[in-house]
N, C-alpha and C. Protein backbone atom coordinates (compact mmCIF):
# COMPACT_ATOMS: atom_id res chain seq x y z
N UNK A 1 -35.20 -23.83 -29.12
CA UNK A 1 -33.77 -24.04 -28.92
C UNK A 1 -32.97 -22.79 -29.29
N UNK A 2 -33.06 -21.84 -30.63
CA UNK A 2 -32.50 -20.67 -30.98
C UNK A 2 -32.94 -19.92 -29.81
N UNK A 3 -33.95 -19.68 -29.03
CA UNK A 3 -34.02 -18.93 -27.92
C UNK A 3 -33.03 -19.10 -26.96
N UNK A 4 -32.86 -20.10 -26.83
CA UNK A 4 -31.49 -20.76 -25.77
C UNK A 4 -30.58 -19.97 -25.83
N UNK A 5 -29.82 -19.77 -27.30
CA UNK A 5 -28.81 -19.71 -27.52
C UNK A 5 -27.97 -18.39 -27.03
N UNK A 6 -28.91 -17.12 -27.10
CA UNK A 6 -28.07 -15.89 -26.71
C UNK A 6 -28.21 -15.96 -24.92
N UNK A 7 -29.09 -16.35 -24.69
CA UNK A 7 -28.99 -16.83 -22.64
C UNK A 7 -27.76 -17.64 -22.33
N UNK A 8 -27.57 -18.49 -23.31
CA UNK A 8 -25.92 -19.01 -23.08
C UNK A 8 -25.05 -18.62 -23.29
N UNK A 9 -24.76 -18.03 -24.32
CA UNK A 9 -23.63 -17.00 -24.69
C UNK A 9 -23.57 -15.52 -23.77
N UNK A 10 -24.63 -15.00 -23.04
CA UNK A 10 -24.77 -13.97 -21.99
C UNK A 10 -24.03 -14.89 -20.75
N UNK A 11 -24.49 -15.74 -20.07
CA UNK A 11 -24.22 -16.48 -19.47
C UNK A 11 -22.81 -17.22 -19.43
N UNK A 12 -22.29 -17.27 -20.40
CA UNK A 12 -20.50 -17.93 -20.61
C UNK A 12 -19.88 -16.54 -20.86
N UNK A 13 -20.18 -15.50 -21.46
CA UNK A 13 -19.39 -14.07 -21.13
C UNK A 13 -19.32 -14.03 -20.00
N UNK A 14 -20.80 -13.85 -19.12
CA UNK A 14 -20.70 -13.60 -17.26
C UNK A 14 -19.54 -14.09 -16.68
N UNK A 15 -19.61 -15.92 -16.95
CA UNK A 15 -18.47 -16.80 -16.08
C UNK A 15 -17.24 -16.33 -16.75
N UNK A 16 -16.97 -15.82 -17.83
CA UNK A 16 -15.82 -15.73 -18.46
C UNK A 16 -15.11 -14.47 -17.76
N UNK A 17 -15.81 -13.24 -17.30
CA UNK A 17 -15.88 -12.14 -17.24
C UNK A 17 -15.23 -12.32 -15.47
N UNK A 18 -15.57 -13.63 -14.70
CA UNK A 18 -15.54 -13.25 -13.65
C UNK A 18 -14.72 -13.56 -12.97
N UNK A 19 -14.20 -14.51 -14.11
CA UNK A 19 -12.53 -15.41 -13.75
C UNK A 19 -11.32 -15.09 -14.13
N UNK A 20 -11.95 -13.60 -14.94
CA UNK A 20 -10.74 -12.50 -15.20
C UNK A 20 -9.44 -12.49 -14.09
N UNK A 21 -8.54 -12.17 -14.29
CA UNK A 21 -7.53 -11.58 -13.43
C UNK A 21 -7.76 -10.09 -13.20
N UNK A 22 -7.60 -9.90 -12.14
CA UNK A 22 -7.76 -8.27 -11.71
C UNK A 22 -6.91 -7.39 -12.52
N UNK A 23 -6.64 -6.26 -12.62
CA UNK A 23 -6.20 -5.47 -13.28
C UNK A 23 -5.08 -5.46 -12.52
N UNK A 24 -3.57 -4.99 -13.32
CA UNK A 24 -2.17 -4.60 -12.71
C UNK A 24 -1.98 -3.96 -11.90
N UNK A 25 -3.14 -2.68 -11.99
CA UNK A 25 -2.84 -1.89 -10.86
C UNK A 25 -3.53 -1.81 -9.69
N UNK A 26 -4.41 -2.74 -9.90
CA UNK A 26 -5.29 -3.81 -8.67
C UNK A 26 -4.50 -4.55 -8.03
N UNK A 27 -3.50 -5.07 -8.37
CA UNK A 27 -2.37 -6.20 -7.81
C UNK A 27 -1.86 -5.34 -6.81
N UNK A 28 -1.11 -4.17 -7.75
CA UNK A 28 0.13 -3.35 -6.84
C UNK A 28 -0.72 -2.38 -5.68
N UNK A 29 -1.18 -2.30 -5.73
CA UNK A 29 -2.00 -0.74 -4.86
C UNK A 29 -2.74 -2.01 -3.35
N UNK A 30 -2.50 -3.17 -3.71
CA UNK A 30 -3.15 -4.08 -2.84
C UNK A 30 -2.87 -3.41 -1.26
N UNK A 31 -3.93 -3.80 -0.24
CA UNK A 31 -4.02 -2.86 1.31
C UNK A 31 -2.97 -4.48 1.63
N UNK A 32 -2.45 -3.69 3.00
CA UNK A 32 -1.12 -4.35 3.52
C UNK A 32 -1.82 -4.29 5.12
N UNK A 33 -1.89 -5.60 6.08
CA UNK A 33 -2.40 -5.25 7.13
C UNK A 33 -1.30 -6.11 8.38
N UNK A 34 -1.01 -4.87 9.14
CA UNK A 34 0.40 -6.14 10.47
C UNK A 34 -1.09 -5.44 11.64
N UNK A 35 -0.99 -6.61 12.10
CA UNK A 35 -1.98 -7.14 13.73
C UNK A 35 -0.60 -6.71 14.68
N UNK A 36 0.30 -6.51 14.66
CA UNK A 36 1.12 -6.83 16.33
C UNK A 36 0.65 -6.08 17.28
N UNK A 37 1.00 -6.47 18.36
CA UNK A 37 0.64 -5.65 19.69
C UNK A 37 -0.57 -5.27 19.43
N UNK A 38 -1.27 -4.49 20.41
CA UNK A 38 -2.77 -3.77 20.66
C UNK A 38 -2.94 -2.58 19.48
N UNK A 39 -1.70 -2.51 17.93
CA UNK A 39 -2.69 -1.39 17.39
C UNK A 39 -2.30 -2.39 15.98
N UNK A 40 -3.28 -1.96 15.03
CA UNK A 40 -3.75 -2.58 14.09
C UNK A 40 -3.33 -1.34 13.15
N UNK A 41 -2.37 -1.94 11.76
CA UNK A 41 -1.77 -0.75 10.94
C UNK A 41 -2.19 -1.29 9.71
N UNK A 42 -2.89 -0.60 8.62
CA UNK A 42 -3.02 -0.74 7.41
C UNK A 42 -2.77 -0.20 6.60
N UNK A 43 -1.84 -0.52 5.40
CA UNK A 43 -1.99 0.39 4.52
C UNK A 43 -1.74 0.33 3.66
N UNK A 44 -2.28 1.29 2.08
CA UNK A 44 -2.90 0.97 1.12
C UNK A 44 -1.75 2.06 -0.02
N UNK A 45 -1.39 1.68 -0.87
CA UNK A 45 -0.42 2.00 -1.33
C UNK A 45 -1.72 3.36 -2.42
N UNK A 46 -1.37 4.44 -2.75
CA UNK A 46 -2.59 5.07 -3.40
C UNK A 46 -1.80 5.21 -5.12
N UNK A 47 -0.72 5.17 -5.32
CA UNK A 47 -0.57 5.66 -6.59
C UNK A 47 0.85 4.78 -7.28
N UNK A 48 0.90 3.52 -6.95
CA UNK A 48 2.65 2.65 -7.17
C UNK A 48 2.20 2.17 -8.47
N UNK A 49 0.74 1.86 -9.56
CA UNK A 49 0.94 2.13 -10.30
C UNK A 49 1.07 3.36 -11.34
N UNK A 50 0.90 4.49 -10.84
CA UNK A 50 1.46 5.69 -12.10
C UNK A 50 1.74 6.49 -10.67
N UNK A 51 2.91 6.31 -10.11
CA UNK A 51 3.81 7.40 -9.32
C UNK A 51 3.99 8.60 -9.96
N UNK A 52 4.18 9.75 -9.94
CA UNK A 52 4.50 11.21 -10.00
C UNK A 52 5.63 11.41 -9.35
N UNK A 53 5.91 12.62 -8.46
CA UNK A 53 7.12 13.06 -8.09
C UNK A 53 6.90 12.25 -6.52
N UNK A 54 5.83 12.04 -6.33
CA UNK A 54 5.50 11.78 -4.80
C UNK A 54 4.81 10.14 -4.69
N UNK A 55 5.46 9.30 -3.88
CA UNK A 55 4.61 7.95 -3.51
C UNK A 55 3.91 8.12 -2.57
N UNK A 56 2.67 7.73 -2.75
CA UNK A 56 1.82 7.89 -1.34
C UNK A 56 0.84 6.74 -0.83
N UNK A 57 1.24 6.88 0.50
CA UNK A 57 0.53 5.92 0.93
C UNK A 57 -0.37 6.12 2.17
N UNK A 58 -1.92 5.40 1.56
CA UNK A 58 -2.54 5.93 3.07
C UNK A 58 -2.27 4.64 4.22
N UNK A 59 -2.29 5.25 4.97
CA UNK A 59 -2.01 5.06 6.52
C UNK A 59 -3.13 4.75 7.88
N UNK A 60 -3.71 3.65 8.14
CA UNK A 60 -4.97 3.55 8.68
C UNK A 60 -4.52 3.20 10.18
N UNK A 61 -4.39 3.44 11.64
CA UNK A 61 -4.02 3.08 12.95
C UNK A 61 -5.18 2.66 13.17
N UNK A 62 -5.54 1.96 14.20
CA UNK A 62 -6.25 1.39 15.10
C UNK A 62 -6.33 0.72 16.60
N UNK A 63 -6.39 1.27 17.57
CA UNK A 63 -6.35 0.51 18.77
C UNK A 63 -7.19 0.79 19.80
N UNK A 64 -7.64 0.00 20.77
CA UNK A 64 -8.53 0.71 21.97
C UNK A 64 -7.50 0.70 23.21
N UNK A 65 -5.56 0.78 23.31
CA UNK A 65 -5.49 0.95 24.35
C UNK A 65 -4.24 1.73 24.23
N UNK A 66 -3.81 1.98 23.27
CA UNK A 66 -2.78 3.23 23.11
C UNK A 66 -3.04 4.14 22.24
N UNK A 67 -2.05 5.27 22.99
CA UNK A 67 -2.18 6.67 22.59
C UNK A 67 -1.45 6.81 20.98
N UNK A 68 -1.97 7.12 19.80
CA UNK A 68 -1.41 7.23 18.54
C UNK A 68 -0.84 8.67 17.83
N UNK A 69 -0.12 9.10 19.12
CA UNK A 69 0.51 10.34 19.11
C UNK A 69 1.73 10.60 18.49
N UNK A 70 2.14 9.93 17.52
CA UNK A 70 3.57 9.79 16.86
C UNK A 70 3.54 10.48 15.29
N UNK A 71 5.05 10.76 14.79
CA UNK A 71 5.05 11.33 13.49
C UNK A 71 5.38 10.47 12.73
N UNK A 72 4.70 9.58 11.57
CA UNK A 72 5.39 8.58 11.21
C UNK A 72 6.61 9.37 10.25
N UNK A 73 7.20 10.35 10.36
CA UNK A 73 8.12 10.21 9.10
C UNK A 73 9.13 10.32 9.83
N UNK A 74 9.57 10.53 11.27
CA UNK A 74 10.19 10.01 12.39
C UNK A 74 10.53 8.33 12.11
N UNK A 75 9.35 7.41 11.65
CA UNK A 75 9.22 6.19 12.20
C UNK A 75 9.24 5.41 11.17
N UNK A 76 9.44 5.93 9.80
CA UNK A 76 8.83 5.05 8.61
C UNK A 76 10.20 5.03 7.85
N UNK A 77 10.47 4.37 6.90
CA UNK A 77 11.49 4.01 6.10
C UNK A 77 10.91 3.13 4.63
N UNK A 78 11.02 3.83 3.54
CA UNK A 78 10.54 3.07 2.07
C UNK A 78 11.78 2.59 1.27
N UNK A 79 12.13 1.14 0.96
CA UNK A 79 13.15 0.36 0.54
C UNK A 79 12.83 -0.01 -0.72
N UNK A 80 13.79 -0.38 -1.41
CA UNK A 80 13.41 -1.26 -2.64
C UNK A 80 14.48 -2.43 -2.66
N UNK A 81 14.43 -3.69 -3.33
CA UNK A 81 15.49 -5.00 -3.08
C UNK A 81 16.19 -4.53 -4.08
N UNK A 82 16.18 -3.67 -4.70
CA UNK A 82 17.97 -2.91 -5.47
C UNK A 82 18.44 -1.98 -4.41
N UNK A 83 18.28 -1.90 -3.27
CA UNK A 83 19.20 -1.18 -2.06
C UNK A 83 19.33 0.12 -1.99
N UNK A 84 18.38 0.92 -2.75
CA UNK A 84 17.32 2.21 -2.52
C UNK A 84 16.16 2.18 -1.48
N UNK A 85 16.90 3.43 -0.34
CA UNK A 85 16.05 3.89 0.87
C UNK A 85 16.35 4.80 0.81
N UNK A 86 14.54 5.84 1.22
CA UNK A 86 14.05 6.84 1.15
C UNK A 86 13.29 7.02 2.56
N UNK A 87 13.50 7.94 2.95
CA UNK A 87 12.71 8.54 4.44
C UNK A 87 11.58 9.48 3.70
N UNK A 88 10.33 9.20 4.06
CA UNK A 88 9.20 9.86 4.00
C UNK A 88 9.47 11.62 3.70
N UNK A 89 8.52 12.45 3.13
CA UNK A 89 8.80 14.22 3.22
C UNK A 89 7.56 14.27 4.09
N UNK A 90 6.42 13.67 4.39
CA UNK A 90 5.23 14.58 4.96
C UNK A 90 4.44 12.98 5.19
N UNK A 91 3.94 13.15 6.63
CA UNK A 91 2.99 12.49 7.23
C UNK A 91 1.43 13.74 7.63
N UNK A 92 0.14 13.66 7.16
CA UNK A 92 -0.82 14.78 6.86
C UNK A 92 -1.89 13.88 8.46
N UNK A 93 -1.26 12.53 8.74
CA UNK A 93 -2.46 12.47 10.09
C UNK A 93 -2.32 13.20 11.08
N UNK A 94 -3.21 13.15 11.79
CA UNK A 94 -3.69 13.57 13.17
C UNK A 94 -2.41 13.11 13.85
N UNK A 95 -2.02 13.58 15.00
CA UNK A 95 -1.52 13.28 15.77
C UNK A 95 -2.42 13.12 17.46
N UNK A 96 -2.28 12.16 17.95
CA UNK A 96 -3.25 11.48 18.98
C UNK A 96 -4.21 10.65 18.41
N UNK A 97 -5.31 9.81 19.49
CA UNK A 97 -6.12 9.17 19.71
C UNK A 97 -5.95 7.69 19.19
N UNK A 98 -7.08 6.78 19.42
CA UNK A 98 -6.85 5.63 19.09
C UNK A 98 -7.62 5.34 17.92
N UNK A 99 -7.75 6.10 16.89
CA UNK A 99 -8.18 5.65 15.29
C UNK A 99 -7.58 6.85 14.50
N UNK A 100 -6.41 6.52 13.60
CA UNK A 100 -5.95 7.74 13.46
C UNK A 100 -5.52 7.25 11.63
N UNK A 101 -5.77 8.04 10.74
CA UNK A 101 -5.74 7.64 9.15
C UNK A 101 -5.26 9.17 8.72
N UNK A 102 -4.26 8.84 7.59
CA UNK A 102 -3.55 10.47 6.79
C UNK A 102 -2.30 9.33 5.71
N UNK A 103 -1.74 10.40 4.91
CA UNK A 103 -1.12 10.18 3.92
C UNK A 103 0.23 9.75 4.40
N UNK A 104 0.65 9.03 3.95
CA UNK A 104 2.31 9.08 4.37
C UNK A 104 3.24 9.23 2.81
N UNK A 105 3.98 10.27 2.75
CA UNK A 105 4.10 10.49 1.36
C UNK A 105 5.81 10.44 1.22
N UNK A 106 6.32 9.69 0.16
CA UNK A 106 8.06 9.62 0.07
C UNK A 106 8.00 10.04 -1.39
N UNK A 107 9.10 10.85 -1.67
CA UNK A 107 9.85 11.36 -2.63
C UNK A 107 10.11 10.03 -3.57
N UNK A 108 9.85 10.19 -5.04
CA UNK A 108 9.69 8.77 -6.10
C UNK A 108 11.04 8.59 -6.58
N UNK A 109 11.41 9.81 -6.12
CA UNK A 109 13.35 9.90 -6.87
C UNK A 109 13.92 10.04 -5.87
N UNK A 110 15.12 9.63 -6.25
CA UNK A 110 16.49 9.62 -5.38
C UNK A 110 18.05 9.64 -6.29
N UNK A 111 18.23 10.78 -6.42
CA UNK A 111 19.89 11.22 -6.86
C UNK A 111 18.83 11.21 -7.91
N UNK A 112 18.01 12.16 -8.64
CA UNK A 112 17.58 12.14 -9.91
C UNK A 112 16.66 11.07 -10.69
N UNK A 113 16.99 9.72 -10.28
CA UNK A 113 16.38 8.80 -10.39
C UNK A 113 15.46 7.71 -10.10
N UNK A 114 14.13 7.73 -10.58
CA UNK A 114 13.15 6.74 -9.27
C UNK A 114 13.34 5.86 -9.53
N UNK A 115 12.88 5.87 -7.74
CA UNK A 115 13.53 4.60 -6.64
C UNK A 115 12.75 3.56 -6.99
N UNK A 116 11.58 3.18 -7.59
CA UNK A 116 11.03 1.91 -8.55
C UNK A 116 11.90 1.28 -9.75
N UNK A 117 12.95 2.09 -10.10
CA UNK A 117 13.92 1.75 -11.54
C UNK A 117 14.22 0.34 -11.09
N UNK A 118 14.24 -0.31 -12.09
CA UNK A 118 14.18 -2.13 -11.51
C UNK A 118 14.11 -2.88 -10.43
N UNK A 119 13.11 -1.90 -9.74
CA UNK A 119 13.05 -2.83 -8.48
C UNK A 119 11.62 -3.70 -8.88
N UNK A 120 12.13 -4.95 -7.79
CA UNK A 120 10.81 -6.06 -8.07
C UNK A 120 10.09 -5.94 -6.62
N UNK A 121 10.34 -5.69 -5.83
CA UNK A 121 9.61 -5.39 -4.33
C UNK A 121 10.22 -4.03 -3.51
N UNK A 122 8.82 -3.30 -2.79
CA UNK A 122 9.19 -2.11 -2.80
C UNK A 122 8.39 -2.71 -0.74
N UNK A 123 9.32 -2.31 0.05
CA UNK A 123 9.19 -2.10 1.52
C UNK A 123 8.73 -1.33 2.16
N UNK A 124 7.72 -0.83 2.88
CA UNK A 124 8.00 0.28 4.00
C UNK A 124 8.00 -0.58 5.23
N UNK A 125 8.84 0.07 6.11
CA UNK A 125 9.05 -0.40 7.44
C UNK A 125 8.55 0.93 8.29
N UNK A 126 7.85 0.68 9.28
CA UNK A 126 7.22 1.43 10.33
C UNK A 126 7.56 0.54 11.72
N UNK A 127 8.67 1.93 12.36
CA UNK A 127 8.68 0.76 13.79
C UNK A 127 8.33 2.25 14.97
N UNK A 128 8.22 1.27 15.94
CA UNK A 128 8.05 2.45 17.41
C UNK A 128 6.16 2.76 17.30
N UNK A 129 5.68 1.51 16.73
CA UNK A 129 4.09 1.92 17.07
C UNK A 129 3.78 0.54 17.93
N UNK A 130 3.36 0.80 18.88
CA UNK A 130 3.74 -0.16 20.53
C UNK A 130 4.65 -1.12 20.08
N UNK A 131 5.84 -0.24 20.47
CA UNK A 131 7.26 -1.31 20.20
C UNK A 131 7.17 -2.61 18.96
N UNK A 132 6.56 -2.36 17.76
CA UNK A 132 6.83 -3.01 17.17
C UNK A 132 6.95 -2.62 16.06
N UNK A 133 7.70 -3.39 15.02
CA UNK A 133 8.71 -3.24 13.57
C UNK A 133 7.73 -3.96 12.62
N UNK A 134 7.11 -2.89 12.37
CA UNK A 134 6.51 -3.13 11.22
C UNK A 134 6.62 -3.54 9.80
N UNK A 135 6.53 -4.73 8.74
CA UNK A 135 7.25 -4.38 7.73
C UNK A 135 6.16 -5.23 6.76
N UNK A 136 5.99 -4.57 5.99
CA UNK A 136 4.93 -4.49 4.77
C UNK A 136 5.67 -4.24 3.27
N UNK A 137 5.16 -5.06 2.58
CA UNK A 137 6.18 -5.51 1.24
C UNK A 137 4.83 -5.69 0.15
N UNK A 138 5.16 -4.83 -0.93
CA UNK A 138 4.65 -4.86 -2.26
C UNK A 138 5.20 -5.80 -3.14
N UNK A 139 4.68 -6.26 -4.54
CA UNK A 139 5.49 -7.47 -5.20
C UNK A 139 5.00 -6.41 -6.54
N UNK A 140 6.29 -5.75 -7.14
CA UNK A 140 5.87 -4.62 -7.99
C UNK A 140 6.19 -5.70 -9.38
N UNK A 141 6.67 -6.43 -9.54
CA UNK A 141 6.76 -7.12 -10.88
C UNK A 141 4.76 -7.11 -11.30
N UNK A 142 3.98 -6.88 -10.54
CA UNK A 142 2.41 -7.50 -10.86
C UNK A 142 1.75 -6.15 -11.24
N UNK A 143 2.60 -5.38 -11.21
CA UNK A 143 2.08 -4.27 -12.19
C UNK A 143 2.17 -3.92 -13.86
């Protein structure tokens, strides 16, 4: 029976271990995916928990029937629900083809101050990728 005992206690750490909650910055950095029209957009926030001077986000396209020849910082817009918007400084993808992945990167400040300062949800909107308005929403309180 004392043999039992540390196989159970290994065994209730395991289950204990696995019903954890993910980590905070597992929540926020979560991948964001819109289906509309024929191209498929994903994307994965890389640094919203410990931002620097720069937010970045990667950027994944996908389609087999349009051309993915666009600049997203033309096309993109980053919001927060305290009524801070920021236009992108540098999009690093490819321009063309139909599988196309690069950084999409926005400035963390605005008038001196970053644009996360009490915000509880942070937006990017991407429109003009086959006529459709993209809009993908973080829930930053879960950081």
């Amino acid at each position: 029976m004392k043999r039992f005992i540390p196989v159970l206690l290994l065994l209730a750490s395991l289950l204990l271990a696995s019903c954890a909650s993910p980590a905070p910055s597992a929540l926020v950095n979560v991948p964001k995916i819109d289906n509309q029209g024929a191209v498929t957009v994903t994307v994965t926030p890389l640094n919203l928990d410990k931002p620097g001077e720069i937010l970045d986000f990667d950027v994944s396209m996908s389609t087999h029937s349009v051309e993915l020849g666009m600049d997203l910082t033309t096309l993109s817009t980053l919001t927060t629900d305290t009524g801070v918007s920021i236009s992108p400084s540098q999009w690093d993808g490819p321009v063309g083809g139909h599988h196309v992945e690069g950084t999409l990167s926005f400035p963390a400040t605005k008038d001196g101050k970053s644009i996360l300062e009490g915000a509880k949800n942070l937006t990017l909107t991407i429109t003009g990728v086959d006529n459709a308005t993209r809009t993908l929403t973080w829930d930053l309180s879960a950081k």
